[in-house]
C-alpha atoms as a PDB file:
ATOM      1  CA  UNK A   1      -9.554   3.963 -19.787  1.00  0.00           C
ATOM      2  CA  UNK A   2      -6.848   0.798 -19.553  1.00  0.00           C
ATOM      3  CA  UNK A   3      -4.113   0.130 -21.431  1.00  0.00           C
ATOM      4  CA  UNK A   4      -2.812  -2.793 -21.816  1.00  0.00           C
ATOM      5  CA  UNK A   5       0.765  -2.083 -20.357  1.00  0.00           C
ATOM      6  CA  UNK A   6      -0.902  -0.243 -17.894  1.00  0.00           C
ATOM      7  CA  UNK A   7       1.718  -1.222 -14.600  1.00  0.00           C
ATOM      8  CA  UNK A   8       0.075  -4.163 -12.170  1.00  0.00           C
ATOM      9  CA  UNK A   9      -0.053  -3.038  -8.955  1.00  0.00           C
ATOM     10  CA  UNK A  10      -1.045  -4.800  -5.841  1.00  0.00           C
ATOM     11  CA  UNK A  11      -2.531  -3.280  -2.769  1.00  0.00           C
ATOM     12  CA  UNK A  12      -2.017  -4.673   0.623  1.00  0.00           C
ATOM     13  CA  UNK A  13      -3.170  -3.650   3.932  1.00  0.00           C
ATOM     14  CA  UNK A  14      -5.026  -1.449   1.380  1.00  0.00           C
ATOM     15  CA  UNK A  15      -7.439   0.164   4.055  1.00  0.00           C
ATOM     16  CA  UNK A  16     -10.137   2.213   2.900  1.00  0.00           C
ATOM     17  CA  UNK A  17      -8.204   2.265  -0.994  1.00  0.00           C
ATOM     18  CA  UNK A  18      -6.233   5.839   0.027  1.00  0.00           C
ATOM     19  CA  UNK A  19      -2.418   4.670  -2.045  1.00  0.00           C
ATOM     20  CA  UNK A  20      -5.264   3.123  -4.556  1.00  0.00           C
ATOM     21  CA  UNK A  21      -6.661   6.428  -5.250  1.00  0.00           C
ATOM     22  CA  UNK A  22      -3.571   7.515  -6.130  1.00  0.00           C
ATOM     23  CA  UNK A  23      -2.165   5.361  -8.547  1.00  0.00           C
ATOM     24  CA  UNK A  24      -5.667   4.917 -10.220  1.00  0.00           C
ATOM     25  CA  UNK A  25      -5.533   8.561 -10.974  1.00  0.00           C
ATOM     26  CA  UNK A  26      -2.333   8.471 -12.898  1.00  0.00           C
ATOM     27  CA  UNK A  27      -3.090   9.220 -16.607  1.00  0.00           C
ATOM     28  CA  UNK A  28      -0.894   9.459 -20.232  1.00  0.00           C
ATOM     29  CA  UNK A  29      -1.140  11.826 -22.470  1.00  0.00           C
ATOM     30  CA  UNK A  30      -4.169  10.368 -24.056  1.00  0.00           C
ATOM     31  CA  UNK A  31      -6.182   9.857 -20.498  1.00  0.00           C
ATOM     32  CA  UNK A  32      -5.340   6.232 -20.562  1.00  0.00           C
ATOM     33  CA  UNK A  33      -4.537   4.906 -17.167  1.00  0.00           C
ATOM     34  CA  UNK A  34      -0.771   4.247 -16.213  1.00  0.00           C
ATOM     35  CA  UNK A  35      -1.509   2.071 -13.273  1.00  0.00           C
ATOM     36  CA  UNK A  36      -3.422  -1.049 -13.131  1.00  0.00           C
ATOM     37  CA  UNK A  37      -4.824  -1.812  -9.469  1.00  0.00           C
ATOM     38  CA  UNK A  38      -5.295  -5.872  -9.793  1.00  0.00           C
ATOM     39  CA  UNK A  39      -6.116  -6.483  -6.428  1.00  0.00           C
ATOM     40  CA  UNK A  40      -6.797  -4.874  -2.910  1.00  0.00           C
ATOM     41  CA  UNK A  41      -6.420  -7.123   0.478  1.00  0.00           C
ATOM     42  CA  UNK A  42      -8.343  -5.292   3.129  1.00  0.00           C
ATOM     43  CA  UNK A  43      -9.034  -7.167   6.584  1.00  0.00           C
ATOM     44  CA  UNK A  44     -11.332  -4.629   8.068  1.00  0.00           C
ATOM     45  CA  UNK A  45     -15.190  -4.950   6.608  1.00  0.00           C
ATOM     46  CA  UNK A  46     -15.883  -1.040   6.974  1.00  0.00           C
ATOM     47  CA  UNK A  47     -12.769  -0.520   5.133  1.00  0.00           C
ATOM     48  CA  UNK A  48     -13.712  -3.477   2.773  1.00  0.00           C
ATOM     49  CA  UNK A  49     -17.236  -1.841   2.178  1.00  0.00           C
ATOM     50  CA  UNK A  50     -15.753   1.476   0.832  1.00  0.00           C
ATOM     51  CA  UNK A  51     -12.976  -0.275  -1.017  1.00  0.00           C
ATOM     52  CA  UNK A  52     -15.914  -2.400  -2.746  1.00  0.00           C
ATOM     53  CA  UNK A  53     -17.655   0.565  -3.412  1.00  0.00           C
ATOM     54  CA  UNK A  54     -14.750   2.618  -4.957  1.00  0.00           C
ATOM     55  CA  UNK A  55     -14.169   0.208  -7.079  1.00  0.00           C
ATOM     56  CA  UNK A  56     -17.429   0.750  -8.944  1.00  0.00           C
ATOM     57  CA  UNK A  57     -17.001   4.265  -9.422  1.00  0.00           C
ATOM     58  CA  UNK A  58     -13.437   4.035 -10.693  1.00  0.00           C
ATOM     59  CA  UNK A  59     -14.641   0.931 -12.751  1.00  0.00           C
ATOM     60  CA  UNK A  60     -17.162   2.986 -14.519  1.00  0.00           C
ATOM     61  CA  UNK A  61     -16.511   4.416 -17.788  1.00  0.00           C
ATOM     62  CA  UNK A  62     -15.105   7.705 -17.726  1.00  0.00           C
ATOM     63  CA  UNK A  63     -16.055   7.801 -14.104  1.00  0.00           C
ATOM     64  CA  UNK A  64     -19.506   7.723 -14.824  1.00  0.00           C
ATOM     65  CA  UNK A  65     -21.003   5.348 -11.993  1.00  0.00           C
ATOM     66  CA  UNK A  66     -24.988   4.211 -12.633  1.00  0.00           C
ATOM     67  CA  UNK A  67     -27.339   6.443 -10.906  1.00  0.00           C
ATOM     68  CA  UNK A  68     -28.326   3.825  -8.520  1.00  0.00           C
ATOM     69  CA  UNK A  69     -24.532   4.405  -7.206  1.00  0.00           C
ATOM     70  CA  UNK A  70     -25.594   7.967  -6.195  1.00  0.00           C
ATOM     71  CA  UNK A  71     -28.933   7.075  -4.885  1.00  0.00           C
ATOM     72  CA  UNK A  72     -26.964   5.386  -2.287  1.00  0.00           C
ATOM     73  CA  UNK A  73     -24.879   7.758  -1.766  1.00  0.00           C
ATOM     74  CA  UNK A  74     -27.432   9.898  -0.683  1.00  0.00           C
ATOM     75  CA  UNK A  75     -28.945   7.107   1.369  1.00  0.00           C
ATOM     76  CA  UNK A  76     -32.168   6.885  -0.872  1.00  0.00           C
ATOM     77  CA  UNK A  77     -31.688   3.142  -1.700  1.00  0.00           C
ATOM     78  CA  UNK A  78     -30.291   0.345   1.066  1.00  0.00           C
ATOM     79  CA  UNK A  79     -26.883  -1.388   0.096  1.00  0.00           C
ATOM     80  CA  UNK A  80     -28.746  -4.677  -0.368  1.00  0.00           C
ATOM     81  CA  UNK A  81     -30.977  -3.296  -3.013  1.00  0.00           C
ATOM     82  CA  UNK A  82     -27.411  -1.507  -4.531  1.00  0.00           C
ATOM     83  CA  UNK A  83     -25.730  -4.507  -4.798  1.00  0.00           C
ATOM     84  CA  UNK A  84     -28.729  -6.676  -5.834  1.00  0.00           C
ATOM     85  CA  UNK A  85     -28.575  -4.667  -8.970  1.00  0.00           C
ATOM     86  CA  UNK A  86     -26.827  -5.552 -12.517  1.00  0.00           C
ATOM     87  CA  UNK A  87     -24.974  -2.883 -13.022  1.00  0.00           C
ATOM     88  CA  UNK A  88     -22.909  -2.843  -9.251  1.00  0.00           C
ATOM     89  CA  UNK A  89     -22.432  -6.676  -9.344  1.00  0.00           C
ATOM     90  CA  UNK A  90     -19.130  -6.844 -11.720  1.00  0.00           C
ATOM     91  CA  UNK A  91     -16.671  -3.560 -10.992  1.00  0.00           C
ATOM     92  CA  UNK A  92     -13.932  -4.668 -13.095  1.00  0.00           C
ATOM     93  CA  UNK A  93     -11.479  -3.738 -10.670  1.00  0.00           C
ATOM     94  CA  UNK A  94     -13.261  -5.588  -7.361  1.00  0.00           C
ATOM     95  CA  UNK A  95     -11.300  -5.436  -4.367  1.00  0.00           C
ATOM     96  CA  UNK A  96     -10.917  -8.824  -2.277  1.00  0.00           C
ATOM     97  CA  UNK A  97     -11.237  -8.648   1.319  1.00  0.00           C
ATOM     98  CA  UNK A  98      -9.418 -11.321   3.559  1.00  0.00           C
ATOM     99  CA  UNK A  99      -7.940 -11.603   6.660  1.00  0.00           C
ATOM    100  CA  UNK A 100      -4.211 -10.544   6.754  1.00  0.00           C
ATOM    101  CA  UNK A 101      -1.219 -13.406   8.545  1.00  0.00           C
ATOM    102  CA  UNK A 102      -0.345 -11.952  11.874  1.00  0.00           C
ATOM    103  CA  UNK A 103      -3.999 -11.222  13.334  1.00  0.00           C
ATOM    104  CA  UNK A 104      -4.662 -13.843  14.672  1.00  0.00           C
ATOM    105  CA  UNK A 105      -5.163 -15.618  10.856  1.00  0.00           C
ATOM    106  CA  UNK A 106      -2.715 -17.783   8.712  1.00  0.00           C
ATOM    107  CA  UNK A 107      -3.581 -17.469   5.479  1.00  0.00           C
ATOM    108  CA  UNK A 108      -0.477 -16.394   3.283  1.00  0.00           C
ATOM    109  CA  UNK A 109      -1.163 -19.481   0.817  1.00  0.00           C
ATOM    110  CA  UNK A 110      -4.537 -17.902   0.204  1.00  0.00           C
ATOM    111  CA  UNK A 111      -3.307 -13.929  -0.374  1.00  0.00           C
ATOM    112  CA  UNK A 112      -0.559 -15.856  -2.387  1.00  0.00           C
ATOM    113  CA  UNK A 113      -2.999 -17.428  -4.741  1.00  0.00           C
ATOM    114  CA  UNK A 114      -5.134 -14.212  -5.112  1.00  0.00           C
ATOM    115  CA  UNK A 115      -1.563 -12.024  -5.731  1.00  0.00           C
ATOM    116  CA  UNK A 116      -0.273 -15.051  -8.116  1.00  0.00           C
ATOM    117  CA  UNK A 117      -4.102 -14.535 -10.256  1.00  0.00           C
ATOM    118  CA  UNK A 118      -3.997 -11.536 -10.217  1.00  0.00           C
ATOM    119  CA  UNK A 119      -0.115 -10.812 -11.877  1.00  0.00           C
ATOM    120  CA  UNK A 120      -0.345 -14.073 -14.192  1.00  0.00           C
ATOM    121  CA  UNK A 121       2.770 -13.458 -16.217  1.00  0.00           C
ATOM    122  CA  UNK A 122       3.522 -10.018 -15.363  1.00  0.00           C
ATOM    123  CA  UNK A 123       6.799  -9.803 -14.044  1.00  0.00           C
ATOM    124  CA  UNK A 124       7.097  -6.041 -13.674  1.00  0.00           C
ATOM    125  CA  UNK A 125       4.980  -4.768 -11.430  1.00  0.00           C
ATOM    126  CA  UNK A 126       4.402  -2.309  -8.151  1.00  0.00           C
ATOM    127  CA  UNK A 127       3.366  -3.664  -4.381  1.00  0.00           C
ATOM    128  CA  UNK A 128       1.891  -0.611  -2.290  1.00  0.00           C
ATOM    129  CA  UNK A 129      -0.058  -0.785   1.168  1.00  0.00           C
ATOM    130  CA  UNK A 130       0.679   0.233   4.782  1.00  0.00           C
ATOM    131  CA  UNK A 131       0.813  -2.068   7.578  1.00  0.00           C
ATOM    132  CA  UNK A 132      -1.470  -1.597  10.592  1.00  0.00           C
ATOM    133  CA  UNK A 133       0.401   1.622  12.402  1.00  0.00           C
ATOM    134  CA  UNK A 134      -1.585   1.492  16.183  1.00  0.00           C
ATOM    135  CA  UNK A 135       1.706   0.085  17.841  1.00  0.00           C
ATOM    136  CA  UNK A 136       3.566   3.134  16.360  1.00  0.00           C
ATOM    137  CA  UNK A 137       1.473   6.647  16.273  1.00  0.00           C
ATOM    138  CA  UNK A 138       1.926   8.635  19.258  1.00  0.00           C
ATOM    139  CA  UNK A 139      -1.543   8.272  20.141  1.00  0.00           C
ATOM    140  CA  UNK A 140      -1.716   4.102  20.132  1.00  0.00           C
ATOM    141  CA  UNK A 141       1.782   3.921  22.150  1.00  0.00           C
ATOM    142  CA  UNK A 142       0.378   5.911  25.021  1.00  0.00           C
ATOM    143  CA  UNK A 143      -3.000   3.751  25.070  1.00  0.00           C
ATOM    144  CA  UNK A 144      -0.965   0.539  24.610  1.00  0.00           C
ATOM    145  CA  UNK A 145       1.171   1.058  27.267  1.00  0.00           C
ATOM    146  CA  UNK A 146      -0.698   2.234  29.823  1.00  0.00           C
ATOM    147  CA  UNK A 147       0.558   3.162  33.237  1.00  0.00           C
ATOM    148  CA  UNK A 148       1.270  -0.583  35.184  1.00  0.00           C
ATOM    149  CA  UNK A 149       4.184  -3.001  34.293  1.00  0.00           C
ATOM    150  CA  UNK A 150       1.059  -5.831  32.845  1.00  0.00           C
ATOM    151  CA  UNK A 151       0.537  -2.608  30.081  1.00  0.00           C
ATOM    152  CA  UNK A 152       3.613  -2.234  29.468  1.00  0.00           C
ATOM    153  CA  UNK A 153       4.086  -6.012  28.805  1.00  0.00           C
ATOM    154  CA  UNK A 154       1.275  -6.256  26.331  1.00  0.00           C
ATOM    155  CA  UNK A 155       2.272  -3.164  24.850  1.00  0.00           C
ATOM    156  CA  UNK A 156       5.616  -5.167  23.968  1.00  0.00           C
ATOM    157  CA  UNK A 157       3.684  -8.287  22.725  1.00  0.00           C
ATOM    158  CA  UNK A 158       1.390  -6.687  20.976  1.00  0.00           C
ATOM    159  CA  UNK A 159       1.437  -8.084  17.087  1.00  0.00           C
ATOM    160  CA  UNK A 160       0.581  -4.868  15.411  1.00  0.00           C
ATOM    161  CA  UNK A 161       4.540  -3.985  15.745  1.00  0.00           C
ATOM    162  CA  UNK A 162       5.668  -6.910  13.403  1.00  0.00           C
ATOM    163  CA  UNK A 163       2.581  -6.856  10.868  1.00  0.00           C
ATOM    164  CA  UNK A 164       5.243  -5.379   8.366  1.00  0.00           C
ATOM    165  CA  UNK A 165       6.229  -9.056   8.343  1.00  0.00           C
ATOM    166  CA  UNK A 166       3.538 -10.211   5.959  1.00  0.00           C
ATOM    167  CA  UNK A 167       4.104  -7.178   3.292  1.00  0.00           C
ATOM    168  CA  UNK A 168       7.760  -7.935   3.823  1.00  0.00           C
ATOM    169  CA  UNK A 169       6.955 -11.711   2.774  1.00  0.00           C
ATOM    170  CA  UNK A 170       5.607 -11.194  -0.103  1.00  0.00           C
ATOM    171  CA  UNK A 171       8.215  -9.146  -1.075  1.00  0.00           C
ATOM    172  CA  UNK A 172      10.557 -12.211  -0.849  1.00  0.00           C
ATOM    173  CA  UNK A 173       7.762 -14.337  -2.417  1.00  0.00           C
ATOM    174  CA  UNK A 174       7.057 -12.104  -5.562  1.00  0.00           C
ATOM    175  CA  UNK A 175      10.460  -9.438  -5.749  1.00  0.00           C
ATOM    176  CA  UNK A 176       8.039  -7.087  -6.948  1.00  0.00           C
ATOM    177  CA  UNK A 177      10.305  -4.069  -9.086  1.00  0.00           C
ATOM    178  CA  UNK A 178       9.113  -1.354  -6.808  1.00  0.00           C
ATOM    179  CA  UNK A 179       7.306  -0.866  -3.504  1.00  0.00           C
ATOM    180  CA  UNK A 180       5.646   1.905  -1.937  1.00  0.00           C
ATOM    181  CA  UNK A 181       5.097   1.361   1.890  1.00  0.00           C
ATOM    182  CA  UNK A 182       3.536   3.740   4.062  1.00  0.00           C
ATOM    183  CA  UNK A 183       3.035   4.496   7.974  1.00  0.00           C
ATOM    184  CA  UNK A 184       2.521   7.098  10.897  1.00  0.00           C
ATOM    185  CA  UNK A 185       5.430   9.162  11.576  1.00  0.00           C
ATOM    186  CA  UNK A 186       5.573   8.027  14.769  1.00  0.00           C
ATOM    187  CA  UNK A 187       7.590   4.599  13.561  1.00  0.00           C
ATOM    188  CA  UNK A 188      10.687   7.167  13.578  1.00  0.00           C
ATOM    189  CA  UNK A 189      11.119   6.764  16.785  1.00  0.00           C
ATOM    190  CA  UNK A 190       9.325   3.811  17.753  1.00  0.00           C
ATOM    191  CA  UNK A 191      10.919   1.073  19.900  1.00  0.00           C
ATOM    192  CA  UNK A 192      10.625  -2.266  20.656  1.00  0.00           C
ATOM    193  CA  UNK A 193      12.653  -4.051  23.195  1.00  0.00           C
ATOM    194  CA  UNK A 194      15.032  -1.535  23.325  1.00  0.00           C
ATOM    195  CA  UNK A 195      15.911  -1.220  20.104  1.00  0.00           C
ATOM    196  CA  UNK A 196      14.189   1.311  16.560  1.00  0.00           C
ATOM    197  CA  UNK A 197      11.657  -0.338  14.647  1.00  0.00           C
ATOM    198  CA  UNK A 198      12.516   2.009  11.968  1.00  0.00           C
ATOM    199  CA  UNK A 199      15.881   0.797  11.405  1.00  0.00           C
ATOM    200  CA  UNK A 200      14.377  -2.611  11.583  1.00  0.00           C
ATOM    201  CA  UNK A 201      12.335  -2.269   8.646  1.00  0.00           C
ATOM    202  CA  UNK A 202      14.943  -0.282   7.147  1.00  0.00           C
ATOM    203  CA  UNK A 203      17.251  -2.978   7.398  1.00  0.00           C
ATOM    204  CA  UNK A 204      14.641  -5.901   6.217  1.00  0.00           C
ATOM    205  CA  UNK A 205      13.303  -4.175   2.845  1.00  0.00           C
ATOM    206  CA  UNK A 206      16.820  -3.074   1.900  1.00  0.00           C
ATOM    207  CA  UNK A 207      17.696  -7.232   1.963  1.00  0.00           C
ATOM    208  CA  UNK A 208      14.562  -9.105   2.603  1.00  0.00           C
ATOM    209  CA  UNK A 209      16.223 -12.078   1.638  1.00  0.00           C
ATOM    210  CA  UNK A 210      19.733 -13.535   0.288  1.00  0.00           C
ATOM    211  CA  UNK A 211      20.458 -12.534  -3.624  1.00  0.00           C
ATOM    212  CA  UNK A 212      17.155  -9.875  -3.159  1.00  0.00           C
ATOM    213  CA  UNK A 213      18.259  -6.193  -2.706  1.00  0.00           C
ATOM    214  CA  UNK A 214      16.123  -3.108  -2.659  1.00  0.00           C
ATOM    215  CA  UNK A 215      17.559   1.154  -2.787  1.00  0.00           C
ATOM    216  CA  UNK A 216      15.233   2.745  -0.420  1.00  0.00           C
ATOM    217  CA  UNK A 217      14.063   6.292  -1.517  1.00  0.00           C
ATOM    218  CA  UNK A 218      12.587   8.727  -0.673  1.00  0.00           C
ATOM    219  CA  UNK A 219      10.153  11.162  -2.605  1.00  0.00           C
ATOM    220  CA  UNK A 220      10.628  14.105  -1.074  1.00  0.00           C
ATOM    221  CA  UNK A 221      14.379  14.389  -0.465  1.00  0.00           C
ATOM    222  CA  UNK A 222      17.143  13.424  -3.254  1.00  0.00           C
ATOM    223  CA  UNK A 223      20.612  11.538  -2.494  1.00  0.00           C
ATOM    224  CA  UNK A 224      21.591   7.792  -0.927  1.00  0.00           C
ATOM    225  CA  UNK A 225      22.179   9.421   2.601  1.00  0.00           C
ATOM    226  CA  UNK A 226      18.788  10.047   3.854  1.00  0.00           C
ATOM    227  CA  UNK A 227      18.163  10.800   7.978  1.00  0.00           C
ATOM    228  CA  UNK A 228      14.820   9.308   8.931  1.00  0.00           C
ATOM    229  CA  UNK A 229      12.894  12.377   8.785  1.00  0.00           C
ATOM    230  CA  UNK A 230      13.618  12.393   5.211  1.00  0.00           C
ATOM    231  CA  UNK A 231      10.805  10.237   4.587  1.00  0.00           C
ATOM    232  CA  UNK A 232       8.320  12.027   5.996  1.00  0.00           C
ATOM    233  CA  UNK A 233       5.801  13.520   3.744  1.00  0.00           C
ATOM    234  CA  UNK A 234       4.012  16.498   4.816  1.00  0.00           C
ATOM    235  CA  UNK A 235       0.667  16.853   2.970  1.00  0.00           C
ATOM    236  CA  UNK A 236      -0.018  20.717   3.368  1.00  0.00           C
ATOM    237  CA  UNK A 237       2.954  21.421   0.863  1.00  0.00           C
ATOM    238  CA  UNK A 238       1.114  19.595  -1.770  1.00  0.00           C
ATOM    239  CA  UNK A 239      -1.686  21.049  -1.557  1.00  0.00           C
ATOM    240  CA  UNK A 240      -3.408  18.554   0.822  1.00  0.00           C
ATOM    241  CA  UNK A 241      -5.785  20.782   2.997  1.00  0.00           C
ATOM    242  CA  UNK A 242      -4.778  19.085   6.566  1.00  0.00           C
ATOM    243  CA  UNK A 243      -1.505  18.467   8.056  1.00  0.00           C
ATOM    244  CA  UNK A 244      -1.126  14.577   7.476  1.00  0.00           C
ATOM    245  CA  UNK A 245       2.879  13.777   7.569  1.00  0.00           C
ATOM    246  CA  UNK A 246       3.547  10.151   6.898  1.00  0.00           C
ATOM    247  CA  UNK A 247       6.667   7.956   6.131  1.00  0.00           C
ATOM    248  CA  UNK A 248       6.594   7.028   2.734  1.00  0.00           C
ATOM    249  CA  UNK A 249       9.091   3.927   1.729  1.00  0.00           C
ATOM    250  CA  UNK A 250       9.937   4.086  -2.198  1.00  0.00           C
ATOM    251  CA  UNK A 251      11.427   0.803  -2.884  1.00  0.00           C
ATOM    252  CA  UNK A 252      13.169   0.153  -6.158  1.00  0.00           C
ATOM    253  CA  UNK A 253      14.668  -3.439  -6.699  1.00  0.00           C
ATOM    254  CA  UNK A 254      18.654  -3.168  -7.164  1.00  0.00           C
ATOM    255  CA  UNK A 255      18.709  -4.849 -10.493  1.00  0.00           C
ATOM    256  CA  UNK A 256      15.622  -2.559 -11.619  1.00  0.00           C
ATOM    257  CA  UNK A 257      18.098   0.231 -10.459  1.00  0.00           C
ATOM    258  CA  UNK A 258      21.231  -0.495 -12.386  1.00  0.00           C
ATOM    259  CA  UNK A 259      19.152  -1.532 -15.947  1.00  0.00           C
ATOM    260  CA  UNK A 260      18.014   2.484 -15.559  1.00  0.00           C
ATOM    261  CA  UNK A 261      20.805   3.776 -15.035  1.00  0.00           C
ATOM    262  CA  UNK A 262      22.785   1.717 -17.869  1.00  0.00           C
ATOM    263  CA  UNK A 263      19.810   2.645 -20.014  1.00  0.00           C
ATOM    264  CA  UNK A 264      20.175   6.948 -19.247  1.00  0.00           C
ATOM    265  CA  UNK A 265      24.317   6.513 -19.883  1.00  0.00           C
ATOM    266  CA  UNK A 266      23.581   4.703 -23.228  1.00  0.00           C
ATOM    267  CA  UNK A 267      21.246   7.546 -24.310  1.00  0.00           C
ATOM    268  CA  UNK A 268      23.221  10.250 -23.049  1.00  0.00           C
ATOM    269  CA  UNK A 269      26.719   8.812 -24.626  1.00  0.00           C
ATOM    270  CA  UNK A 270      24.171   8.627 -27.965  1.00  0.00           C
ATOM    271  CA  UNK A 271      23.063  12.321 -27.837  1.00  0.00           C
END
């Protein structure tokens, strides 16, 4: 179930719905759901497919997806005829697919309009998502670069380094209260024309623009001085079973930051 103050949260560069997942499964108490996913923005059509279909299931009362859902699951039914049918027409929380500004598409006053719908009034809310990471896992720098000076050259042109640009604007456009941003751990040490993408993107989501300030966390490692492996997140010692590590990017907005803290030395002086 939904509440109604359920948290808004926005998903971009959502993939196949993986930081979704997460923050769909986030419960009260009472089993009502603390996180509201309004929209997903998924450029990739495989990834679009599963996000679609997701969306159904988690949708579905208590879970409970129609059985034509698991007919097709099991391959029994074609996705025309799953589609075609009442019941998997109208997930309540249906994921948008669109093409994402930086590859090789301009269409930030459309994903503006669909993240404006989406948050209506809502003024607190969460952005998640993680930018394209080919230019900056170990595996895409050696097969972008290559071996001859032309590889290396399109290695250093290559867009996929700067698509943080786009989840970085709409940070400026829509100061969301908290980001969650994720990526290979090979951004660590990533470079681009000499100098670390990391503390690029450090340096752009801590101020992405004049008068708009964000204290960069991390969840796995407390205090303001962090190194950059102190972002890393390494999924076997959570119980994951596979040894995923990824940079996780908690983002709280400065102001957000300072109400909490004036609101936990109220209560305590009140205790």
């Amino acid at each position: 179930m939904t509440v109604q103050n359920a948290i808004p949260v926005i998903d971009l560069f959502a993939g196949p719905g993986g930081l979704c997942e997460g923050f769909s499964s986030v419960n009260d108490d009472e089993g009502n759901s603390r996180f509201s996913v309004k929209v997903s923005i998924e450029k990739d059509p495989v990834a679009h497919r599963t996000l679609h279909l997701r969306a159904l299931f988690v949708s579905s009362q208590r879970g409970k997806a129609p059985d034509i859902y698991y007919e097709y699951i099991r391959g029994s039914v074609k996705r025309e005829e799953f589609w075609r049918t009442p019941k998997s027409k109208k997930p309540l929380k249906k994921p948008i697919r669109g093409p994402m500004r930086g590859a090789g598409f301009d269409t930030s006053e459309v994903v503006d309009g669909w993240i404006r719908a989406a948050l209506g009034q809502q003024k607190n809310w969460v952005l998640i998502g993680g930018p394209p990471c080919q230019a900056y896992s170990l595996a895409g720098r050696s097969r972008l670069r290559g071996k001859s000076p032309k590889d290396l050259k399109a290695f250093e042109s290559d867009k996929r380094h700067f698509l943080y640009t786009e989840y970085l604007r709409i940070i400026q456009q829509f100061e969301p209260s908290v980001f969650v941003m994720e990526n290979v751990k090979g951004m660590l040490n990533s470079t681009h024309g000499g100098s670390s993408i990391f503390e690029r993107i450090m340096g752009d989501l801590r101020e992405p623009k004049e008068g708009l300030t964000y204290e960069i966390r991390s969840l796995v490692v407390d205090g303001d001085e962090l190194e950059p492996r102190d972002y890393v997140i390494q999924s076997e010692n959570f119980g994951i079973p596979q040894c995923r590590h990824r940079v996780i990017l908690f983002g709280i907005r400065s102001d957000v930051v300072k109400k909490t803290l004036n609101s936990l030395t109220i209560h305590a002086c009140s205790c």
